[in-house]
C-alpha atoms as a PDB file:
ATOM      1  CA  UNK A   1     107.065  53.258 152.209  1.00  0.00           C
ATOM      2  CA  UNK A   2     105.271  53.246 148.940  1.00  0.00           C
ATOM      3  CA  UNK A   3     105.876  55.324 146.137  1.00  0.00           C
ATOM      4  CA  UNK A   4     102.842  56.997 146.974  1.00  0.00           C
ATOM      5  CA  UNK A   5     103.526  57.781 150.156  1.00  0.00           C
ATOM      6  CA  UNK A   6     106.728  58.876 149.043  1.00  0.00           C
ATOM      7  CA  UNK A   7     104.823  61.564 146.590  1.00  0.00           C
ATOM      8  CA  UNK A   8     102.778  62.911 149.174  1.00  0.00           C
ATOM      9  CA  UNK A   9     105.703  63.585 151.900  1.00  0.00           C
ATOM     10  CA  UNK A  10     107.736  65.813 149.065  1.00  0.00           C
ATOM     11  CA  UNK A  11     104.065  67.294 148.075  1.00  0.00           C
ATOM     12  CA  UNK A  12     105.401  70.911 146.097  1.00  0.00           C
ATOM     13  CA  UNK A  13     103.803  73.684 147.820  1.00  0.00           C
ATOM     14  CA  UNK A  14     100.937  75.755 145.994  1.00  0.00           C
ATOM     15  CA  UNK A  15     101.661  78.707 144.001  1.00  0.00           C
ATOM     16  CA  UNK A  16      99.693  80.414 146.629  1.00  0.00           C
ATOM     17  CA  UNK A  17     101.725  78.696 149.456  1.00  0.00           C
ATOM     18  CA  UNK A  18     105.110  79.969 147.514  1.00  0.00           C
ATOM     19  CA  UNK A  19     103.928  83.331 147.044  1.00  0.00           C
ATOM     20  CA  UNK A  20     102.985  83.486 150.882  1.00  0.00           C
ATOM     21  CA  UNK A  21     106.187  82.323 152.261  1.00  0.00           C
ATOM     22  CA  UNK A  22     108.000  84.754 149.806  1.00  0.00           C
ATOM     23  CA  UNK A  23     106.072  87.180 150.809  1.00  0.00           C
ATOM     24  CA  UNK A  24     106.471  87.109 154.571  1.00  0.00           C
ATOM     25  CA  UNK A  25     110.416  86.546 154.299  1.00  0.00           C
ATOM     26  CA  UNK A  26     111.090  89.617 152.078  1.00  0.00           C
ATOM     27  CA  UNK A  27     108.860  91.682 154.270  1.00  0.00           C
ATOM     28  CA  UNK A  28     110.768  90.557 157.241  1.00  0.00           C
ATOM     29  CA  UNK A  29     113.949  91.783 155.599  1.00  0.00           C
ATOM     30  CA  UNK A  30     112.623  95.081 154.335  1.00  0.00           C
ATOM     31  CA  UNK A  31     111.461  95.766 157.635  1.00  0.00           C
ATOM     32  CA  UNK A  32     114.476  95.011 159.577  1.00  0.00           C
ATOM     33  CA  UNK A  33     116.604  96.914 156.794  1.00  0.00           C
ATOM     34  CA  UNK A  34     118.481  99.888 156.835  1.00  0.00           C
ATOM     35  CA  UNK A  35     116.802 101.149 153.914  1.00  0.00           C
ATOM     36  CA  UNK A  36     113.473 100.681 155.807  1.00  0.00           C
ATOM     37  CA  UNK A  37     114.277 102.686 158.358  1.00  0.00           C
ATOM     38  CA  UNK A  38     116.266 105.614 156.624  1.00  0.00           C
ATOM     39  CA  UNK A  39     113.278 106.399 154.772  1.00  0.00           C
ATOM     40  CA  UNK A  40     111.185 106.570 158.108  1.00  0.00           C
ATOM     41  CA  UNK A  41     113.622 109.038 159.072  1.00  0.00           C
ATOM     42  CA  UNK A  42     113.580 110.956 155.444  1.00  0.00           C
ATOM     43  CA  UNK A  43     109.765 110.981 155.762  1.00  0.00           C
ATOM     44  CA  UNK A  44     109.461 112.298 159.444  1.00  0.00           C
ATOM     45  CA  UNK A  45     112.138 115.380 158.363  1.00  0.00           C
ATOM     46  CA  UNK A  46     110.040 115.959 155.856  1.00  0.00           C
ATOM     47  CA  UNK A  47     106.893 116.506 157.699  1.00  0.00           C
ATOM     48  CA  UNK A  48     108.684 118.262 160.359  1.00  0.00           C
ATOM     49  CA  UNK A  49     109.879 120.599 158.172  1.00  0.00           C
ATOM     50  CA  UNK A  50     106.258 121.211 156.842  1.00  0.00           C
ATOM     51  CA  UNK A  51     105.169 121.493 160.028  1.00  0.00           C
ATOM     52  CA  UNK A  52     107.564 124.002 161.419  1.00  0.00           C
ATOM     53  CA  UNK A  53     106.830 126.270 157.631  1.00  0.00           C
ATOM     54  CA  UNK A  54     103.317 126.252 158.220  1.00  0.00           C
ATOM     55  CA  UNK A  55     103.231 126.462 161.849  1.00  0.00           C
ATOM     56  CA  UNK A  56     105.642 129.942 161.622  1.00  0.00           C
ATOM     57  CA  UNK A  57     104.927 131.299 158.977  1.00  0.00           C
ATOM     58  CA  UNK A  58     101.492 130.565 158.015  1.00  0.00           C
ATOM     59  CA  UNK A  59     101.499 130.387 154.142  1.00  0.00           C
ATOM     60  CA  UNK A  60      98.267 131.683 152.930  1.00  0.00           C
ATOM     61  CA  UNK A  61      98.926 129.038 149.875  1.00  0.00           C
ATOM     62  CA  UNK A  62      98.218 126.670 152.757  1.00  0.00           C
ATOM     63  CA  UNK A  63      95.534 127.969 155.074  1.00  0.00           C
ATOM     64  CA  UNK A  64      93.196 129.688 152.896  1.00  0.00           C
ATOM     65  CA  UNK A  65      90.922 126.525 152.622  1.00  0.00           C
ATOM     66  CA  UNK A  66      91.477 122.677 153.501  1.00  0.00           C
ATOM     67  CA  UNK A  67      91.792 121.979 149.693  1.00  0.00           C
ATOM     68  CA  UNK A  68      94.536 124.075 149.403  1.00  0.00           C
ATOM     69  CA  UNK A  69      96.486 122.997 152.601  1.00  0.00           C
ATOM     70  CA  UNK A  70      95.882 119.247 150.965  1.00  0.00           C
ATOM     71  CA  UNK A  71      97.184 120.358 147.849  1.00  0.00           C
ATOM     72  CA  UNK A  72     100.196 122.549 148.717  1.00  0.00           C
ATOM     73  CA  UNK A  73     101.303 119.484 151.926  1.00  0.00           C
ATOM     74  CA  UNK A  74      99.951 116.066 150.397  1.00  0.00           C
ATOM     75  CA  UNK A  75      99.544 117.187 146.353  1.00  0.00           C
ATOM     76  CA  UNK A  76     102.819 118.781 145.714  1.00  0.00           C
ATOM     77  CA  UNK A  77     105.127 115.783 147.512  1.00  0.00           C
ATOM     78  CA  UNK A  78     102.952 112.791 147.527  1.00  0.00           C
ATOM     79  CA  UNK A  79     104.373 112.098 143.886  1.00  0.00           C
ATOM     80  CA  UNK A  80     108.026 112.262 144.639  1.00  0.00           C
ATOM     81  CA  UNK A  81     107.865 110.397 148.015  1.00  0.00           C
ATOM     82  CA  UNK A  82     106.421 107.263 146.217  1.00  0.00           C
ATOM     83  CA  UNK A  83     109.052 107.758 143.492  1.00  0.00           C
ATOM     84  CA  UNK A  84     111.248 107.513 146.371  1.00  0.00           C
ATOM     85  CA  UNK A  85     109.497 104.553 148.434  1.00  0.00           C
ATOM     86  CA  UNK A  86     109.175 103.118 144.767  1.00  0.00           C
ATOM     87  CA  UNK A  87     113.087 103.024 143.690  1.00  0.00           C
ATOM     88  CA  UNK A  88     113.775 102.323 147.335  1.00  0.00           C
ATOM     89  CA  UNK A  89     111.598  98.603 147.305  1.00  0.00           C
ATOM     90  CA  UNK A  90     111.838  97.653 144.081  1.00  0.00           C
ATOM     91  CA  UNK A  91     115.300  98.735 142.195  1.00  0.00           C
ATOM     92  CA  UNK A  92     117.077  95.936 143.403  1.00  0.00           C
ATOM     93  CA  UNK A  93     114.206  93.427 144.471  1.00  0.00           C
ATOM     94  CA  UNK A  94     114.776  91.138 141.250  1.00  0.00           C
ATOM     95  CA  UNK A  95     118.405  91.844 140.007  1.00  0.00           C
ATOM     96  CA  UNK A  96     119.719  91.578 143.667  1.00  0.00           C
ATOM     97  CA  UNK A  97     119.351  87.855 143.091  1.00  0.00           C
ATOM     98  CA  UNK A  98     121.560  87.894 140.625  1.00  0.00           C
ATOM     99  CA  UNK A  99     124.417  90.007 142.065  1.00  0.00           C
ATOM    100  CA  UNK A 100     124.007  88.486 145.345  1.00  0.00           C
ATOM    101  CA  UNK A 101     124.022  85.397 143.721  1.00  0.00           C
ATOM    102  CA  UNK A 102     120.768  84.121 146.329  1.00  0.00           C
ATOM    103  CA  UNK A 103     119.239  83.147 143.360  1.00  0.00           C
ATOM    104  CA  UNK A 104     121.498  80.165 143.478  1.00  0.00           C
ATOM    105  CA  UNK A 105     120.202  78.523 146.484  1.00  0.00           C
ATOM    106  CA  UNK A 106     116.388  79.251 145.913  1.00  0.00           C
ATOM    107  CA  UNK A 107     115.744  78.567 142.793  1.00  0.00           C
ATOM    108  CA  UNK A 108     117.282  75.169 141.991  1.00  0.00           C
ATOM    109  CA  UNK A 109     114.720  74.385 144.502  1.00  0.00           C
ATOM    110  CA  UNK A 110     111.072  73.460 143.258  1.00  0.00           C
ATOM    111  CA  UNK A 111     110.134  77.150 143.490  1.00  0.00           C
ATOM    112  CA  UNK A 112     108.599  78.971 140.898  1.00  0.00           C
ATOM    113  CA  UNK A 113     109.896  82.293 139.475  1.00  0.00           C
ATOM    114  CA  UNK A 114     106.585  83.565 139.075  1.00  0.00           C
ATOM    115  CA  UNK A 115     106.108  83.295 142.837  1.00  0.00           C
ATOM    116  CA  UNK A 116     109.017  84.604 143.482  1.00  0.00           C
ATOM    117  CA  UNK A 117     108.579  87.355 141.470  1.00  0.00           C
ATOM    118  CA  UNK A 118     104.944  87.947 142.991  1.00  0.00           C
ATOM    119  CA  UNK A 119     106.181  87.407 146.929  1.00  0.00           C
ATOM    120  CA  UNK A 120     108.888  90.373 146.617  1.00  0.00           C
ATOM    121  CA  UNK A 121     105.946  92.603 144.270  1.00  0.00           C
ATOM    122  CA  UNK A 122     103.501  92.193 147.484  1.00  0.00           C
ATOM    123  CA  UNK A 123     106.417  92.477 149.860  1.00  0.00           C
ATOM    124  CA  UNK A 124     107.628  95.863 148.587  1.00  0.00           C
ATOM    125  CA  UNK A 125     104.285  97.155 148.111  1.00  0.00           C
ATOM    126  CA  UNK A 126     103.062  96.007 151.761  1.00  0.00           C
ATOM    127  CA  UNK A 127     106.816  97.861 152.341  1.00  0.00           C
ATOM    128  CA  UNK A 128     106.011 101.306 150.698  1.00  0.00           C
ATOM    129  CA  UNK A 129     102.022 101.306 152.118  1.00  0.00           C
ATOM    130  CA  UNK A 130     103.707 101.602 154.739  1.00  0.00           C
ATOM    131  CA  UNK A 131     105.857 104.738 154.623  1.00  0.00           C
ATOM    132  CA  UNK A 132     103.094 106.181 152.516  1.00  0.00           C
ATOM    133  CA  UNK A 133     100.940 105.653 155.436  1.00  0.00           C
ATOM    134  CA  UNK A 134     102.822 107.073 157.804  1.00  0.00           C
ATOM    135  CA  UNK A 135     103.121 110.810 155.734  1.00  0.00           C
ATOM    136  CA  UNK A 136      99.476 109.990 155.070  1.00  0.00           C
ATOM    137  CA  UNK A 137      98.888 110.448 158.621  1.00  0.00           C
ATOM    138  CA  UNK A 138     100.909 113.073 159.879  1.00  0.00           C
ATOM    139  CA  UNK A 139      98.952 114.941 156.692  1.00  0.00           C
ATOM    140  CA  UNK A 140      96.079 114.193 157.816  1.00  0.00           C
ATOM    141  CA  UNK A 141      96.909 115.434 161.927  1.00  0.00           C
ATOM    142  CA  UNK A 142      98.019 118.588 160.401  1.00  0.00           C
ATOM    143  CA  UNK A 143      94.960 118.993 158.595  1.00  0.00           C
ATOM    144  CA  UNK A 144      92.699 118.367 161.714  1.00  0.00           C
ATOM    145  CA  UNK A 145      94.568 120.540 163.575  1.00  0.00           C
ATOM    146  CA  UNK A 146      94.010 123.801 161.215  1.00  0.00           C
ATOM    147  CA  UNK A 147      90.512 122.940 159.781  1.00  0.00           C
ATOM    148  CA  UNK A 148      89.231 119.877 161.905  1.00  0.00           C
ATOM    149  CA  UNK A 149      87.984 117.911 158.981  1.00  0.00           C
ATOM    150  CA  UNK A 150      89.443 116.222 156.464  1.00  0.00           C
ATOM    151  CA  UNK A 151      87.826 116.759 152.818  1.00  0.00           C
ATOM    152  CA  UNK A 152      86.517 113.777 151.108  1.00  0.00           C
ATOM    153  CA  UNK A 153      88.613 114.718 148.179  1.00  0.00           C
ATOM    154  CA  UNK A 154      91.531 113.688 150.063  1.00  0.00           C
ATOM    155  CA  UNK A 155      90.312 110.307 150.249  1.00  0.00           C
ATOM    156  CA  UNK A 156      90.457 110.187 146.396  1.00  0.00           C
ATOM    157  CA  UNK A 157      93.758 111.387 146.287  1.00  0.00           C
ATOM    158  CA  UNK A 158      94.908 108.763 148.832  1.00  0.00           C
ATOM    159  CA  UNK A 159      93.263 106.174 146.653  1.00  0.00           C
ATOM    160  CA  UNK A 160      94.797 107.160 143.333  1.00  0.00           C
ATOM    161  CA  UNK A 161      97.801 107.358 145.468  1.00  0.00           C
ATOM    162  CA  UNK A 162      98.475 103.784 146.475  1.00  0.00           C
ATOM    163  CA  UNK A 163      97.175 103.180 142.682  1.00  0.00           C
ATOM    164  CA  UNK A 164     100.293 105.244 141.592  1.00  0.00           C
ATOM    165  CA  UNK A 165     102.618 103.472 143.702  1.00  0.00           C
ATOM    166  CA  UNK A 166     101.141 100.027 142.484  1.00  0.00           C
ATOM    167  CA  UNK A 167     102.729 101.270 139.080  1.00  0.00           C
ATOM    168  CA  UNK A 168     105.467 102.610 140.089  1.00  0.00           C
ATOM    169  CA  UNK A 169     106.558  99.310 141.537  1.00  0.00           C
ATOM    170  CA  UNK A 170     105.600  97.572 138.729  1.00  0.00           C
ATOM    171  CA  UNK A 171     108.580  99.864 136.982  1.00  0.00           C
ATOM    172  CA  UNK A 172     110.998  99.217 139.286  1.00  0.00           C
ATOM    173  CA  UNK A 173     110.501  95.438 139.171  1.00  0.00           C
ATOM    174  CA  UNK A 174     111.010  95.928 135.103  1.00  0.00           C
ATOM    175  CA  UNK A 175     113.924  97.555 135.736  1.00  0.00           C
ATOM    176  CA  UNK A 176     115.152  95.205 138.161  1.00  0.00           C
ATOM    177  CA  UNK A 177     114.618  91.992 135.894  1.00  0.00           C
ATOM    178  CA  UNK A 178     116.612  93.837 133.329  1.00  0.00           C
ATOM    179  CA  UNK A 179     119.400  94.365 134.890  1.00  0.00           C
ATOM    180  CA  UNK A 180     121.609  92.065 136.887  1.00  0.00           C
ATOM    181  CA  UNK A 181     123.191  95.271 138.210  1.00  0.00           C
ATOM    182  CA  UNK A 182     121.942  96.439 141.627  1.00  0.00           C
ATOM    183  CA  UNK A 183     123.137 100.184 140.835  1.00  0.00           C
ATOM    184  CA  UNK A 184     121.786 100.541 137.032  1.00  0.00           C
ATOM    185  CA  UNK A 185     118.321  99.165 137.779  1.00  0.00           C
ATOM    186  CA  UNK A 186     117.904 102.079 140.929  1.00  0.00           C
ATOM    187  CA  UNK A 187     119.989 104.859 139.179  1.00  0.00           C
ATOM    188  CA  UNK A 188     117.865 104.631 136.015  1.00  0.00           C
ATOM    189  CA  UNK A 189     114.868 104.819 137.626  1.00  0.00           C
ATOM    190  CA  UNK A 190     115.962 107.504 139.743  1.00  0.00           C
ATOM    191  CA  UNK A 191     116.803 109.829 136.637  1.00  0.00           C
ATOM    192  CA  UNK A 192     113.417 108.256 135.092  1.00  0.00           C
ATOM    193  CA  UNK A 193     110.726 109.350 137.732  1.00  0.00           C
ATOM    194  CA  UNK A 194     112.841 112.400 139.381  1.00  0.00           C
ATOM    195  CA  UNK A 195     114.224 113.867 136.108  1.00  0.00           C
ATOM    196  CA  UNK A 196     113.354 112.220 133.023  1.00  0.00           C
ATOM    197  CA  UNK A 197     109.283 111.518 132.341  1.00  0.00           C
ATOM    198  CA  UNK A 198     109.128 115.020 133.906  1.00  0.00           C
ATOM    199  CA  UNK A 199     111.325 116.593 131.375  1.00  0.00           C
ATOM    200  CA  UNK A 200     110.095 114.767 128.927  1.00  0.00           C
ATOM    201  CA  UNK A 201     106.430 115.552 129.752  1.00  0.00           C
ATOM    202  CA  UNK A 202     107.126 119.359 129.578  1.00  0.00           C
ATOM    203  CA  UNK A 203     108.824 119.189 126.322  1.00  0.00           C
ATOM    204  CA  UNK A 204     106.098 117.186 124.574  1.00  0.00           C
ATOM    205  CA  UNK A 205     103.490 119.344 125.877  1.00  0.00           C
ATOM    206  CA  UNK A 206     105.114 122.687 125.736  1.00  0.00           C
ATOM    207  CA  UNK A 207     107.051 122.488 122.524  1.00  0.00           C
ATOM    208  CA  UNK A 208     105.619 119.461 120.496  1.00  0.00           C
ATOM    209  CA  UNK A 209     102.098 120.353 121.932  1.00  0.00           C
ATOM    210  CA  UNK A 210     101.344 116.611 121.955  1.00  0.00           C
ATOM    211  CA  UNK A 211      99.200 115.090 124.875  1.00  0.00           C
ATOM    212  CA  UNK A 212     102.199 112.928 126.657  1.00  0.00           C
ATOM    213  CA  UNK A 213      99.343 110.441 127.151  1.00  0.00           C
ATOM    214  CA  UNK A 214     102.115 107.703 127.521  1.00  0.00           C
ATOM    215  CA  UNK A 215     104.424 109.186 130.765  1.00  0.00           C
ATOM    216  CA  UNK A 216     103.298 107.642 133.845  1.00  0.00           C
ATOM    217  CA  UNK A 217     103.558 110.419 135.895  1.00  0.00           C
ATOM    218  CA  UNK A 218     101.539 112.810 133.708  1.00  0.00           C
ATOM    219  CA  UNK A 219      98.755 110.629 134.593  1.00  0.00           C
ATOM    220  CA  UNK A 220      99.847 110.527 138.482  1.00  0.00           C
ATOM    221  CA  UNK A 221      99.097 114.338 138.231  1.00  0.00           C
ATOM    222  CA  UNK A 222      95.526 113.336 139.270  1.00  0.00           C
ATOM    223  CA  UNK A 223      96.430 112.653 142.613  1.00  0.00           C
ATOM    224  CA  UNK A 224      97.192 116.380 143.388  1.00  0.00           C
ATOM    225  CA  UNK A 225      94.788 117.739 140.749  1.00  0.00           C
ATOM    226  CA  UNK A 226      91.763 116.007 142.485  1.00  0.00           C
ATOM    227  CA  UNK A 227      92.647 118.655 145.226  1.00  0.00           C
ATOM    228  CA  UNK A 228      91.970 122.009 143.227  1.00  0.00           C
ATOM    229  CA  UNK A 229      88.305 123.297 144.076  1.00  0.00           C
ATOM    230  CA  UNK A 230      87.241 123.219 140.459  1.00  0.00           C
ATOM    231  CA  UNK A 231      89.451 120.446 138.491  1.00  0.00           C
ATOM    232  CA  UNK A 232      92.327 121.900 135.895  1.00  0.00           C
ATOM    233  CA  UNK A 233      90.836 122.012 132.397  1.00  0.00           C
ATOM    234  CA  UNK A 234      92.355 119.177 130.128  1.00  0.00           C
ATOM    235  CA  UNK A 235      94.248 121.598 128.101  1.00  0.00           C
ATOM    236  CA  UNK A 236      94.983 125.623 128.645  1.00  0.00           C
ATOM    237  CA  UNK A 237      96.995 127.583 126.216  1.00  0.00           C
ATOM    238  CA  UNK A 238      99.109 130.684 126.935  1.00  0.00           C
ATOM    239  CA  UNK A 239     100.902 133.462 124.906  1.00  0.00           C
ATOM    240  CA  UNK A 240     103.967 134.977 125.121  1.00  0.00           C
ATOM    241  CA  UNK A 241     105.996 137.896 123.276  1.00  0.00           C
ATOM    242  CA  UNK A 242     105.331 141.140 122.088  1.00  0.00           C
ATOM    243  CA  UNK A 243     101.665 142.050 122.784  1.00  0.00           C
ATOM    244  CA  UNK A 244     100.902 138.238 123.263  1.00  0.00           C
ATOM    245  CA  UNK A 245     101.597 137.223 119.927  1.00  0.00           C
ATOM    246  CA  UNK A 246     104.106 135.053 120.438  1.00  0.00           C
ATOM    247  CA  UNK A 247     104.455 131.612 120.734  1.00  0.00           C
ATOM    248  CA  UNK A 248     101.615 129.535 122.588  1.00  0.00           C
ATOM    249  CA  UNK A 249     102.540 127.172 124.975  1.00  0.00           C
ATOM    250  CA  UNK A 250     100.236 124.133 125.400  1.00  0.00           C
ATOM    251  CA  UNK A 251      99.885 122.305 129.147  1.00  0.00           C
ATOM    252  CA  UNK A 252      97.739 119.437 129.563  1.00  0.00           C
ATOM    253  CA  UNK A 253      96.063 117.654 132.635  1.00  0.00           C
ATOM    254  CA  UNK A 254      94.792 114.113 132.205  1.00  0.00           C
ATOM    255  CA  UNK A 255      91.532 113.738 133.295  1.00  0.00           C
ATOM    256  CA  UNK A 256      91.095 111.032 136.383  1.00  0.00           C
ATOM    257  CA  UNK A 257      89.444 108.299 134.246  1.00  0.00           C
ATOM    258  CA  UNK A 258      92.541 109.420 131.463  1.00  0.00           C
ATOM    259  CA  UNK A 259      94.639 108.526 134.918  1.00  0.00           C
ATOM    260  CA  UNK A 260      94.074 105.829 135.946  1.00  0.00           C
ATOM    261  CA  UNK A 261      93.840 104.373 132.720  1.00  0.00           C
ATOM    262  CA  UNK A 262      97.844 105.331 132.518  1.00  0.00           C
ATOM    263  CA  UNK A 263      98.701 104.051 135.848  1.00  0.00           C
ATOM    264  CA  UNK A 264      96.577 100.883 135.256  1.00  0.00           C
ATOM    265  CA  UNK A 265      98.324 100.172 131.704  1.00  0.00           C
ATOM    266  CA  UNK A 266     102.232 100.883 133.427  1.00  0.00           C
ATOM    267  CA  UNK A 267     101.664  98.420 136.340  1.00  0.00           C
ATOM    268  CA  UNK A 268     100.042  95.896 133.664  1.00  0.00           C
ATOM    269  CA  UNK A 269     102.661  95.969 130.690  1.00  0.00           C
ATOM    270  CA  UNK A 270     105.761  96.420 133.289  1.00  0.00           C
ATOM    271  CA  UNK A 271     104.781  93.770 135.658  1.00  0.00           C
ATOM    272  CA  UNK A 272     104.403  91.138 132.971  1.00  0.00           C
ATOM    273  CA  UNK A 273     107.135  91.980 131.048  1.00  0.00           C
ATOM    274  CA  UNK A 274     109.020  92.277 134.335  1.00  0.00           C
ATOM    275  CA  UNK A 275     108.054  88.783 135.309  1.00  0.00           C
ATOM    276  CA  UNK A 276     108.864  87.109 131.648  1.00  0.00           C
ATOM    277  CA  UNK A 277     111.967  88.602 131.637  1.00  0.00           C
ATOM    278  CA  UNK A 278     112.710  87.364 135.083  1.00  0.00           C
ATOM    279  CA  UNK A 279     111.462  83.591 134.047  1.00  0.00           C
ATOM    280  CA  UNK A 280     113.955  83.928 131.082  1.00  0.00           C
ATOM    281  CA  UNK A 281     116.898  84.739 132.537  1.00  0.00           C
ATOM    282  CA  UNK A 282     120.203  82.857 133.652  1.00  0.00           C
ATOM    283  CA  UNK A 283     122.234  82.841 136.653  1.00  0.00           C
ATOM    284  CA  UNK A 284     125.789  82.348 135.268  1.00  0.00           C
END
């Protein structure tokens, strides 16, 4: 056999090919998880417990108009749930390889990182579409069943929704490469996107009456603001005290193109840095 020969029977797969077969594998295990599967069941309760509310009690928050029943069901959870789906995926996709010490076995192998890295980003998101699909759809049966139409502003929302998540993943996956730690890459981004940017976001605007321009999930507030019949103004002011002389609070609502600019910025910065900081590191 010639050396040529030779060279073409140990041909290295295409970055494309790599990313593929990552891809399919780490789906495979995400769907045949636990985790998978627990927040199927999380998601379901959910909806069953909206269901039941709104079916017994009626809340006229709800049923006064399709825009508000998509606001109060889809508007007011969609954010959390893909925090959820989010932290779920992605907090330990990258520094499990580490702790579980796989990364031994597949990457002395002509693999790259980058495809790696990719494979388990595509993987988790195909992952998350998923569950996000599935409350997406029990939303939308609810809907039909009050109003018989769904509004087209719903389809927006949906959109900036999977937009969110694509963020939201690219987070995780930063956190992940930064840690080798499967526990501190998904607690800190539990406390981030649960407790933190929200905090954070209410003290900025409220106190320091600054535009918190830079939390990711003040611009995922489109996704339930696109669901108001007229759109929140970009900044409203309020009074408090004696007479209403008081102090003035200051709340802000990023406008859709302000938005998606701040998802699309998150998912760009974290993925890459994400990624380098995976290529970087060593497996001791």
């Amino acid at each position: 056999m010639t050396g040529q020969q030779i060279a073409c029977g140990n041909k290295v797969p295409s970055s494309i090919a790599q990313i593929g077969v990552a891809t399919k594998y780490t789906l495979l295990d995400y769907v045949r998880s636990r985790r998978f599967y627990i927040l199927l069941s999380l998601i379901a309760l959910i909806s069953v417990i909206l269901t039941i509310v709104v079916a017994v009690y009626r809340p006229a928050g709800f049923l006064s108009s399709d825009l508000s029943f998509y606001n109060g069901w889809w508007g007011n959870f969609a954010l959390i749930i893909i925090a959820l789906i989010g932290v779920f995926f992605g907090g330990d996709a990258i520094s499990g390889e580490f702790q579980n010490k796989t990364g031994y076995f597949v990457l002395p192998n002509p693999v790259r990182r980058s495809s790696i890295y990719i494979g388990k980003w595509l993987a988790a998101f195909i992952a998350s579409s998923i569950i996000l699909g599935v409350f997406a759809a029990i939303t939308v049966s609810n809907g039909l069943y009050y109003f018989g139409g769904v509004p087209f502003q719903f389809g927006e929302s949906l959109l900036f929704a999977w937009f969110y998540l694509t963020a939201v993943l690219g987070f995780t996956f930063f956190f992940s490469s930064l840690f080798k730690n499967n526990s501190y890459s998904i607690l800190v981004s539990i406390i981030l996107f649960l407790f933190a940017f929200t905090l954070i976001q209410e003290v900025v605007a409220s106190l320091v009456q600054i535009e918190p321009w830079f939390i990711l999930t003040y611009g995922g507030q489109i996704i339930g603001n696109v669901l108001t019949t007229t759109y929140p103004a970009h900044l409203t002011t309020s009074s408090f005290g004696p007479g209403g002389g008081g102090a003035t609070l200051m709340s802000y609502n990023a406008t859709i193109p302000e938005g998606l600019a701040i998802i699309a910025v998150y998912f760009i910065v974290t993925a890459i840095i994400g990624l380098v900081l995976f290529e970087r590191k060593e497996f001791t």
